[in-house]
PDB file of N, CA and C in Angstrom:
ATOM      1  N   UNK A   1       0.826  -1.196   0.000  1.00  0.00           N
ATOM      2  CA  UNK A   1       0.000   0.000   0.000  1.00  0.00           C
ATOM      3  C   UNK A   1       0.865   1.253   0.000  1.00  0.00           C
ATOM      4  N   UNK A   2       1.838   1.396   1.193  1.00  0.00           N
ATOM      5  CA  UNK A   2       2.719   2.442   0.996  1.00  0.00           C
ATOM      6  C   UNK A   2       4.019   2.336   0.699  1.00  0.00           C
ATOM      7  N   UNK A   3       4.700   3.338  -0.224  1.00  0.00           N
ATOM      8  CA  UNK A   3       6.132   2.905  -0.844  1.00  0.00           C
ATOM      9  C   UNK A   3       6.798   3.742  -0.090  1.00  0.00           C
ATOM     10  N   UNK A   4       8.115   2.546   0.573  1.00  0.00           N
ATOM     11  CA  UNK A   4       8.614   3.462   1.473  1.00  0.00           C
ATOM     12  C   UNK A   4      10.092   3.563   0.518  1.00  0.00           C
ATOM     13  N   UNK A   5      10.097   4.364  -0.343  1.00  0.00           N
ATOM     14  CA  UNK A   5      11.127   5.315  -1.468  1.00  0.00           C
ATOM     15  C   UNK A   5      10.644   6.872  -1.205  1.00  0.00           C
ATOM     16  N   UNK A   6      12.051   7.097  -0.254  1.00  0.00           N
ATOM     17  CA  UNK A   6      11.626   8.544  -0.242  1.00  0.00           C
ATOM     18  C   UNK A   6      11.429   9.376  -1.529  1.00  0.00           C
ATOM     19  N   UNK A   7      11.013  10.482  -1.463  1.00  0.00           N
ATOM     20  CA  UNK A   7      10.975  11.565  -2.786  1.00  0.00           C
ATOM     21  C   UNK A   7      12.158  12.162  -2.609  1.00  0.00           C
ATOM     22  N   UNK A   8      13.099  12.330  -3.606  1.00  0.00           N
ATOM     23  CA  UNK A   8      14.244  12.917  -3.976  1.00  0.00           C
ATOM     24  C   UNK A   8      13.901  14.516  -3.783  1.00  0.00           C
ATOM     25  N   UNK A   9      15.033  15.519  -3.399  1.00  0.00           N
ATOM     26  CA  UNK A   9      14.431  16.945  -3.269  1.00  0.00           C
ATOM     27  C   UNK A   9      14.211  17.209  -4.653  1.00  0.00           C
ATOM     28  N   UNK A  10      14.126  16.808  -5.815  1.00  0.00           N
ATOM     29  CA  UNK A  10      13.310  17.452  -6.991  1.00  0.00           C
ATOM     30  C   UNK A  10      12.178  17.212  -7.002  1.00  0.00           C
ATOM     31  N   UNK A  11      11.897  15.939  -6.331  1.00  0.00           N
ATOM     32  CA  UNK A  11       9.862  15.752  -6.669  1.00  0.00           C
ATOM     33  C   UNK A  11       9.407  16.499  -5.640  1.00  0.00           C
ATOM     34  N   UNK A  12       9.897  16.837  -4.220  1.00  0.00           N
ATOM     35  CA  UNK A  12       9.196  17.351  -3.344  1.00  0.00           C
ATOM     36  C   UNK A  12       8.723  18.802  -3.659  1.00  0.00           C
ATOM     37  N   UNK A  13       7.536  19.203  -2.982  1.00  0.00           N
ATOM     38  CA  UNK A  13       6.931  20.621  -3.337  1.00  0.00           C
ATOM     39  C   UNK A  13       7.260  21.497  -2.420  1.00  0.00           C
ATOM     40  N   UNK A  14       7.721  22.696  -3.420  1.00  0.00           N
ATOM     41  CA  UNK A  14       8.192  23.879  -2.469  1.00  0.00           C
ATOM     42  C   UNK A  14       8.142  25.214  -2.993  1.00  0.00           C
ATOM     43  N   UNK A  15       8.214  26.064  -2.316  1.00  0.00           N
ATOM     44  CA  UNK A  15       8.249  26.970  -2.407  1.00  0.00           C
ATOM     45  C   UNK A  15       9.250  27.798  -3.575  1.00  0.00           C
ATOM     46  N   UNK A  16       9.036  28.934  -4.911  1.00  0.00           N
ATOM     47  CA  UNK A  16       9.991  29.190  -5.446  1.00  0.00           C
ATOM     48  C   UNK A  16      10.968  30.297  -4.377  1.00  0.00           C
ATOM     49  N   UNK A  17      12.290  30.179  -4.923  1.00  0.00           N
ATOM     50  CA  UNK A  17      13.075  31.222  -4.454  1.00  0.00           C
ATOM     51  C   UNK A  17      12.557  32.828  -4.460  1.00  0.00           C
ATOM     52  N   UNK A  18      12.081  33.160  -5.284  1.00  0.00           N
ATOM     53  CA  UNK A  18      11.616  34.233  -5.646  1.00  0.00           C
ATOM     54  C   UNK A  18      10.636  35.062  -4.267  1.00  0.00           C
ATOM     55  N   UNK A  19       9.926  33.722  -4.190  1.00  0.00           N
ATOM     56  CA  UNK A  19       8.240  33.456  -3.242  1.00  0.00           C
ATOM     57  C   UNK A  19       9.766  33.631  -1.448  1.00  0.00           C
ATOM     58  N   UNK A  20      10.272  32.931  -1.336  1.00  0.00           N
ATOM     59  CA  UNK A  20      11.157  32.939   0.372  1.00  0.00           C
ATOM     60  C   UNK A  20      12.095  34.352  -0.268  1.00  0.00           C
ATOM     61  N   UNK A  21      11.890  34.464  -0.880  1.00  0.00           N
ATOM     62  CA  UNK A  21      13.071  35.914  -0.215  1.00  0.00           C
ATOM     63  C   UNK A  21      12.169  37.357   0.021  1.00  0.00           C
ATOM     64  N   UNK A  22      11.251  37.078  -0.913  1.00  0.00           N
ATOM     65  CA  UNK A  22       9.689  38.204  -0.416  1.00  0.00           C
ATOM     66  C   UNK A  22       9.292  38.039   0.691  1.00  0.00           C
ATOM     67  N   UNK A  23       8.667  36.689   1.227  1.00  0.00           N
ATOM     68  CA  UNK A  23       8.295  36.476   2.646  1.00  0.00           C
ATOM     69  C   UNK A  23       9.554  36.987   3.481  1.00  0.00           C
ATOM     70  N   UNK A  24      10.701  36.404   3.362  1.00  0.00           N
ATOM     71  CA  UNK A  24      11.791  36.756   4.184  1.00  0.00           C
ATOM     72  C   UNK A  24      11.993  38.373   4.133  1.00  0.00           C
ATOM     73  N   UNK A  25      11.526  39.060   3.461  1.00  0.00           N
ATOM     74  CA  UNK A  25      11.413  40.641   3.679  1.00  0.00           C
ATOM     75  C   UNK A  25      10.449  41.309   4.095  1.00  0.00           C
ATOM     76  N   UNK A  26       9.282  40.380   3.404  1.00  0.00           N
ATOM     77  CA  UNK A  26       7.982  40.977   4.890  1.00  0.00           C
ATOM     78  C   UNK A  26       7.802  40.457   6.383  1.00  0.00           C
ATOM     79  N   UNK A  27       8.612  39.448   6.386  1.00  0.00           N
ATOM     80  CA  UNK A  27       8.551  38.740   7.538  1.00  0.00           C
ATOM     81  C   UNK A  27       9.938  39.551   8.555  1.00  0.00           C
ATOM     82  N   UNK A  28      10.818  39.900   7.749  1.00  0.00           N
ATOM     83  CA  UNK A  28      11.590  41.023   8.524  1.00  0.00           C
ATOM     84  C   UNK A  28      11.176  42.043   9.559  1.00  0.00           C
ATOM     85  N   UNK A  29       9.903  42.698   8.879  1.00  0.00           N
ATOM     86  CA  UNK A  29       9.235  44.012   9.429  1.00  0.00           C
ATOM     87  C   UNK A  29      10.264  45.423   9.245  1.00  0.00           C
ATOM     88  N   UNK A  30      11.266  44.960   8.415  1.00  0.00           N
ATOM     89  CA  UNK A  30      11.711  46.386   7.631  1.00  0.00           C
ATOM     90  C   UNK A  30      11.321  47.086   6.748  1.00  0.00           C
ATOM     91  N   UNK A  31       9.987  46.838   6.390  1.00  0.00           N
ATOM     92  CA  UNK A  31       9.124  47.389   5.375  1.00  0.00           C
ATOM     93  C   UNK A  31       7.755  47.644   5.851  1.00  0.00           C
ATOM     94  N   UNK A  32       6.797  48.526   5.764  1.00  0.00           N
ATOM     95  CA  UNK A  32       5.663  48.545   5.910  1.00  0.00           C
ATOM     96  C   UNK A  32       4.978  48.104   4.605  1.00  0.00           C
ATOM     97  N   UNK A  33       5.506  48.274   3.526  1.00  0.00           N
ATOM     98  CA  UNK A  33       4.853  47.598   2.693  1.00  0.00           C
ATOM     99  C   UNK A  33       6.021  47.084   1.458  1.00  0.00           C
ATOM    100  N   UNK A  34       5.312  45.990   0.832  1.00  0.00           N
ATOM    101  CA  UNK A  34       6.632  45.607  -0.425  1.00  0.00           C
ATOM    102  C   UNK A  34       5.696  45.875  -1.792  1.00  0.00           C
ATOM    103  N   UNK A  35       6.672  46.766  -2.822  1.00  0.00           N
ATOM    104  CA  UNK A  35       5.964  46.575  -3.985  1.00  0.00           C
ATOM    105  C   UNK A  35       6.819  45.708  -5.048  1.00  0.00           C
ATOM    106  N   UNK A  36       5.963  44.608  -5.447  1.00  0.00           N
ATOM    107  CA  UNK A  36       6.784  43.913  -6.278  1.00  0.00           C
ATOM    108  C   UNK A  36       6.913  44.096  -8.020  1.00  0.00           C
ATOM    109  N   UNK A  37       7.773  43.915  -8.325  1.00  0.00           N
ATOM    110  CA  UNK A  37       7.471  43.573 -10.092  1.00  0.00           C
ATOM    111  C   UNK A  37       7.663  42.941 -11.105  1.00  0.00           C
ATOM    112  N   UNK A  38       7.243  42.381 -12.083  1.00  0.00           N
ATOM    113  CA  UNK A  38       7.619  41.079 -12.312  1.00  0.00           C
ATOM    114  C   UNK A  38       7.151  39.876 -11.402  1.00  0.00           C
ATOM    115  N   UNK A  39       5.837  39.760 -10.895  1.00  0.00           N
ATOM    116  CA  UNK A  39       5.787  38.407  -9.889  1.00  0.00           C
ATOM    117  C   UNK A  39       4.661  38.069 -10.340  1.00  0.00           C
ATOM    118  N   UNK A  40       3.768  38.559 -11.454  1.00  0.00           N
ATOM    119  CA  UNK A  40       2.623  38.440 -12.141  1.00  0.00           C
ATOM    120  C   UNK A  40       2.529  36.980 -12.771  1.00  0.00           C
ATOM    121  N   UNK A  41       1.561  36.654 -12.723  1.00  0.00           N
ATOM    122  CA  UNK A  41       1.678  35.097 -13.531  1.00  0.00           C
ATOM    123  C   UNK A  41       2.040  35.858 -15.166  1.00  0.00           C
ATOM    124  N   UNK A  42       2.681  34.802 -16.061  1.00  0.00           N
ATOM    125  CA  UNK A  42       2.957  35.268 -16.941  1.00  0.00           C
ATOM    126  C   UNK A  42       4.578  35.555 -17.090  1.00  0.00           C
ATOM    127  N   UNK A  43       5.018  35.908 -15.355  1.00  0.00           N
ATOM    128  CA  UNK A  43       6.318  36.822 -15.430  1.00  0.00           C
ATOM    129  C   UNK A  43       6.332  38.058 -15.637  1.00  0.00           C
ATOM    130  N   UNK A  44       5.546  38.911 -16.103  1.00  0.00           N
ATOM    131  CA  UNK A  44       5.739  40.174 -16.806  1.00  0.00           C
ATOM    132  C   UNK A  44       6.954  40.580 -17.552  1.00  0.00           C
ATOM    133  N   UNK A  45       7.323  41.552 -17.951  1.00  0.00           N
ATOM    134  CA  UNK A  45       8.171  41.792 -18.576  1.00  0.00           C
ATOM    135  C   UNK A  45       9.917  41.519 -18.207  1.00  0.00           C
ATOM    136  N   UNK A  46       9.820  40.662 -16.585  1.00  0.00           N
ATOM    137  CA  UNK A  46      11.233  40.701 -16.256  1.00  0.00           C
ATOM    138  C   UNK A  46      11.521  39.277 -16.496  1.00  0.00           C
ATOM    139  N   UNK A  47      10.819  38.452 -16.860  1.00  0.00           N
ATOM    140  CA  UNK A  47      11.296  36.955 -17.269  1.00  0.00           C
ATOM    141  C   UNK A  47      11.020  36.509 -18.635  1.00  0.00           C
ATOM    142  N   UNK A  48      11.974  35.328 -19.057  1.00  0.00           N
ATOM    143  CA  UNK A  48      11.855  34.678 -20.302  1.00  0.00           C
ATOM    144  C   UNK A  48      10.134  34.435 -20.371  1.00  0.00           C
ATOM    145  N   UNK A  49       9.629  35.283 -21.277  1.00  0.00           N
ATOM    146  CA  UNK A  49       8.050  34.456 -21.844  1.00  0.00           C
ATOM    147  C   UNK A  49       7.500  33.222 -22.345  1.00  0.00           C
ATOM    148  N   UNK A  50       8.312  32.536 -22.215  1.00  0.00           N
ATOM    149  CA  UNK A  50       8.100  31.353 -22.522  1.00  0.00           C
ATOM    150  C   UNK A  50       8.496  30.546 -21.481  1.00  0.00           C
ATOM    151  N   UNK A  51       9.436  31.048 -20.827  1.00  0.00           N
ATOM    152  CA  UNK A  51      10.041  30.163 -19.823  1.00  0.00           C
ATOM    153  C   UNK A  51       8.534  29.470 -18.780  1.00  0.00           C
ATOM    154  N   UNK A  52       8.621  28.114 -18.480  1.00  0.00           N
ATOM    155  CA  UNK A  52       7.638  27.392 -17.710  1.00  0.00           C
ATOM    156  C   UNK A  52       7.880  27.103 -16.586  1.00  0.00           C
ATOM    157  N   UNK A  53       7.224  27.609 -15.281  1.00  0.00           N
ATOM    158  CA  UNK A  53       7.542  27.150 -13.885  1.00  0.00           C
ATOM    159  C   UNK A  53       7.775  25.687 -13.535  1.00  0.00           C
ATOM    160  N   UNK A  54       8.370  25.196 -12.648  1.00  0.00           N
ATOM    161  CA  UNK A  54       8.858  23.783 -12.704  1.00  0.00           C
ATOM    162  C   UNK A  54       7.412  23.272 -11.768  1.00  0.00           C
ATOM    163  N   UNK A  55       7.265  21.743 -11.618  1.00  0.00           N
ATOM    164  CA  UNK A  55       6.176  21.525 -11.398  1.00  0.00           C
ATOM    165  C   UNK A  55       6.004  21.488  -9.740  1.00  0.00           C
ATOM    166  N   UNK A  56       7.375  21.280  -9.552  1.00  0.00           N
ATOM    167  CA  UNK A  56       6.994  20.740  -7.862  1.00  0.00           C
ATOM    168  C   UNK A  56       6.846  22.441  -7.300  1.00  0.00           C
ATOM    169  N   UNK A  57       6.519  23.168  -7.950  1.00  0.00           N
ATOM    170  CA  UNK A  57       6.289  24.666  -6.745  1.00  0.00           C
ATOM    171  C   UNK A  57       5.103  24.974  -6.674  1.00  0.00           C
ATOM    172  N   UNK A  58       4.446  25.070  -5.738  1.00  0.00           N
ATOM    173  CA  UNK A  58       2.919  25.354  -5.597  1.00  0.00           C
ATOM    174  C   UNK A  58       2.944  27.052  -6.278  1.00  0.00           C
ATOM    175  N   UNK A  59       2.561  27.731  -6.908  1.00  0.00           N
ATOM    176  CA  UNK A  59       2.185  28.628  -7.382  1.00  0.00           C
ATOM    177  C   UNK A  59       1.178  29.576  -6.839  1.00  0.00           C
ATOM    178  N   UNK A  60       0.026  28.652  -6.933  1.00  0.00           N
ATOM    179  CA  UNK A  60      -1.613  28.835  -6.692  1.00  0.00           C
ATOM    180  C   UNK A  60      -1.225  29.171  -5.608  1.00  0.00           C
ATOM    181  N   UNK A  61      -0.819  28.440  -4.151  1.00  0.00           N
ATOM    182  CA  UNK A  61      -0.548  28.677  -3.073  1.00  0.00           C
ATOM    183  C   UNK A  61       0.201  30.078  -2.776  1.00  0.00           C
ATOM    184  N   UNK A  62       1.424  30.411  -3.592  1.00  0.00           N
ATOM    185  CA  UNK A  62       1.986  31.596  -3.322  1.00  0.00           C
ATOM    186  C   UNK A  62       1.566  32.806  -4.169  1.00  0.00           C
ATOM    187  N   UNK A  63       0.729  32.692  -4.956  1.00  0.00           N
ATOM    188  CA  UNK A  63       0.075  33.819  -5.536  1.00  0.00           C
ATOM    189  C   UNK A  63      -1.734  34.101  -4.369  1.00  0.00           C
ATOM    190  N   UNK A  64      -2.004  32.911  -3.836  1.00  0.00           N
ATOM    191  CA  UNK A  64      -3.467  33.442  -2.744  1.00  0.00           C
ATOM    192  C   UNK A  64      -2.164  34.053  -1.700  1.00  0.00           C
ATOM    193  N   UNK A  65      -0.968  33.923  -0.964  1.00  0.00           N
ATOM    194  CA  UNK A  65      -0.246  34.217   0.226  1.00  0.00           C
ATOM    195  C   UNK A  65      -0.012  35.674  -0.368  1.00  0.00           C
ATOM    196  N   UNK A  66       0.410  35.909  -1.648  1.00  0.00           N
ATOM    197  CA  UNK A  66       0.586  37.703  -2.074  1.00  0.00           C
ATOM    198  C   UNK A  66      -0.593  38.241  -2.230  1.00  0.00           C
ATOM    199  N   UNK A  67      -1.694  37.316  -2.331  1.00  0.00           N
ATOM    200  CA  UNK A  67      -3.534  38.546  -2.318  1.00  0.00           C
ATOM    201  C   UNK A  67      -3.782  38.882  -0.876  1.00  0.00           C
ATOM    202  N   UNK A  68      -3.399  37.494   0.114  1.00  0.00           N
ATOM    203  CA  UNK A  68      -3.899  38.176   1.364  1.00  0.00           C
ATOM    204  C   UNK A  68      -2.757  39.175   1.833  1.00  0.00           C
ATOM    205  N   UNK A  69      -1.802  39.373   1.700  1.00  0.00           N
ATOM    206  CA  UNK A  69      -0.797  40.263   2.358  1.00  0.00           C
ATOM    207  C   UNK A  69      -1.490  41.979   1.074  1.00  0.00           C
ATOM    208  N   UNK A  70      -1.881  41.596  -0.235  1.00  0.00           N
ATOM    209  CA  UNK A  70      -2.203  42.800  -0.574  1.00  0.00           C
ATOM    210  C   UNK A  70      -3.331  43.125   0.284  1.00  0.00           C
ATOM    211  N   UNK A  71      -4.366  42.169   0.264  1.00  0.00           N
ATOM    212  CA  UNK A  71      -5.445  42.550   1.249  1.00  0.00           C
ATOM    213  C   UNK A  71      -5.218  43.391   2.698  1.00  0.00           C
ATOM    214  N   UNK A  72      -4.441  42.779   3.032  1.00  0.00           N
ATOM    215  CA  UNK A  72      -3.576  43.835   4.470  1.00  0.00           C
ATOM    216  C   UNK A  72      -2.737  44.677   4.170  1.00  0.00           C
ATOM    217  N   UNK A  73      -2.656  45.413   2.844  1.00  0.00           N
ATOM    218  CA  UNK A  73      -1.936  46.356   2.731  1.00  0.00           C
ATOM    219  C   UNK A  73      -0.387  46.499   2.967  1.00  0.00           C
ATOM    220  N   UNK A  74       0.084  45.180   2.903  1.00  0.00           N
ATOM    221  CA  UNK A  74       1.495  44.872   3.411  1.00  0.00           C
ATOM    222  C   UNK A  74       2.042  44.733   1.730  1.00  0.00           C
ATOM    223  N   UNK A  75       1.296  44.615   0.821  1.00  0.00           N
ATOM    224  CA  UNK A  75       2.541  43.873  -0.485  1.00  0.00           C
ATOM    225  C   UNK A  75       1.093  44.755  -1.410  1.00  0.00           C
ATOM    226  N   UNK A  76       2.117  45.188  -2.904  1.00  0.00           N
ATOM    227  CA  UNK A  76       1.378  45.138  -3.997  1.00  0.00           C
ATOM    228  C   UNK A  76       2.049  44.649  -4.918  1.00  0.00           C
ATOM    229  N   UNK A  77       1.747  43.866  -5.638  1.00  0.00           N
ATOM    230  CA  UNK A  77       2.034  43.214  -6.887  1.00  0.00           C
ATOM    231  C   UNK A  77       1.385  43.954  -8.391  1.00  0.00           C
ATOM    232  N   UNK A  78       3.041  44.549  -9.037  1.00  0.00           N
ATOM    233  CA  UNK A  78       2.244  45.292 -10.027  1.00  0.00           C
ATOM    234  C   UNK A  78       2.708  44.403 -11.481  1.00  0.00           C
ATOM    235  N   UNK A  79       1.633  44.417 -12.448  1.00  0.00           N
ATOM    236  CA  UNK A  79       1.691  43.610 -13.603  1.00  0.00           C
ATOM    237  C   UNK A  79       2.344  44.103 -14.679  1.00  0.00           C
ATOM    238  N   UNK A  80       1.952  43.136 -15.936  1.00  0.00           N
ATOM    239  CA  UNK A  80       2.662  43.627 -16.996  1.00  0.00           C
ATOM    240  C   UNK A  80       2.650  45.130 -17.223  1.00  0.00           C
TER     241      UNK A  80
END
């Protein structure tokens, strides 16, 4: 029933780099607020357009964690 083969750190799900160094700056409290750019799905204009997020990073998860911090007025995320 259960396979005991761990998951190698590439299959496991995590967080992108991008996503821990934002938290790690609002989580500082050296900012009252962060404005970001380029963090738009899509990438906006600061990443390869074509380039494809890898699979093991929850996304969905860290794009609802940047609506509620916009919701509290702590982060804005500006788009293309």
């Amino acid at each position: 029933f259960f396979d005991d083969k761990r998951l190698s750190y590439k299959d496991t799900m995590r967080p992108t780099t991008g996503f821990k160094r934002v938290m790690a700056i609002v989580a500082s409290g050296l900012c009252t607020r962060v404005d970001l750019y380029g963090f738009s799905s899509g990438g906006g204009k600061y990443f390869h357009q074509k380039a494809k997020p890898l699979k093991h990073h929850l996304l969905a998860a860290e794009h609802y964690a940047f609506r509620v911090l916009m919701s509290n007025d702590q982060m804005c995320v500006y788009g293309q």
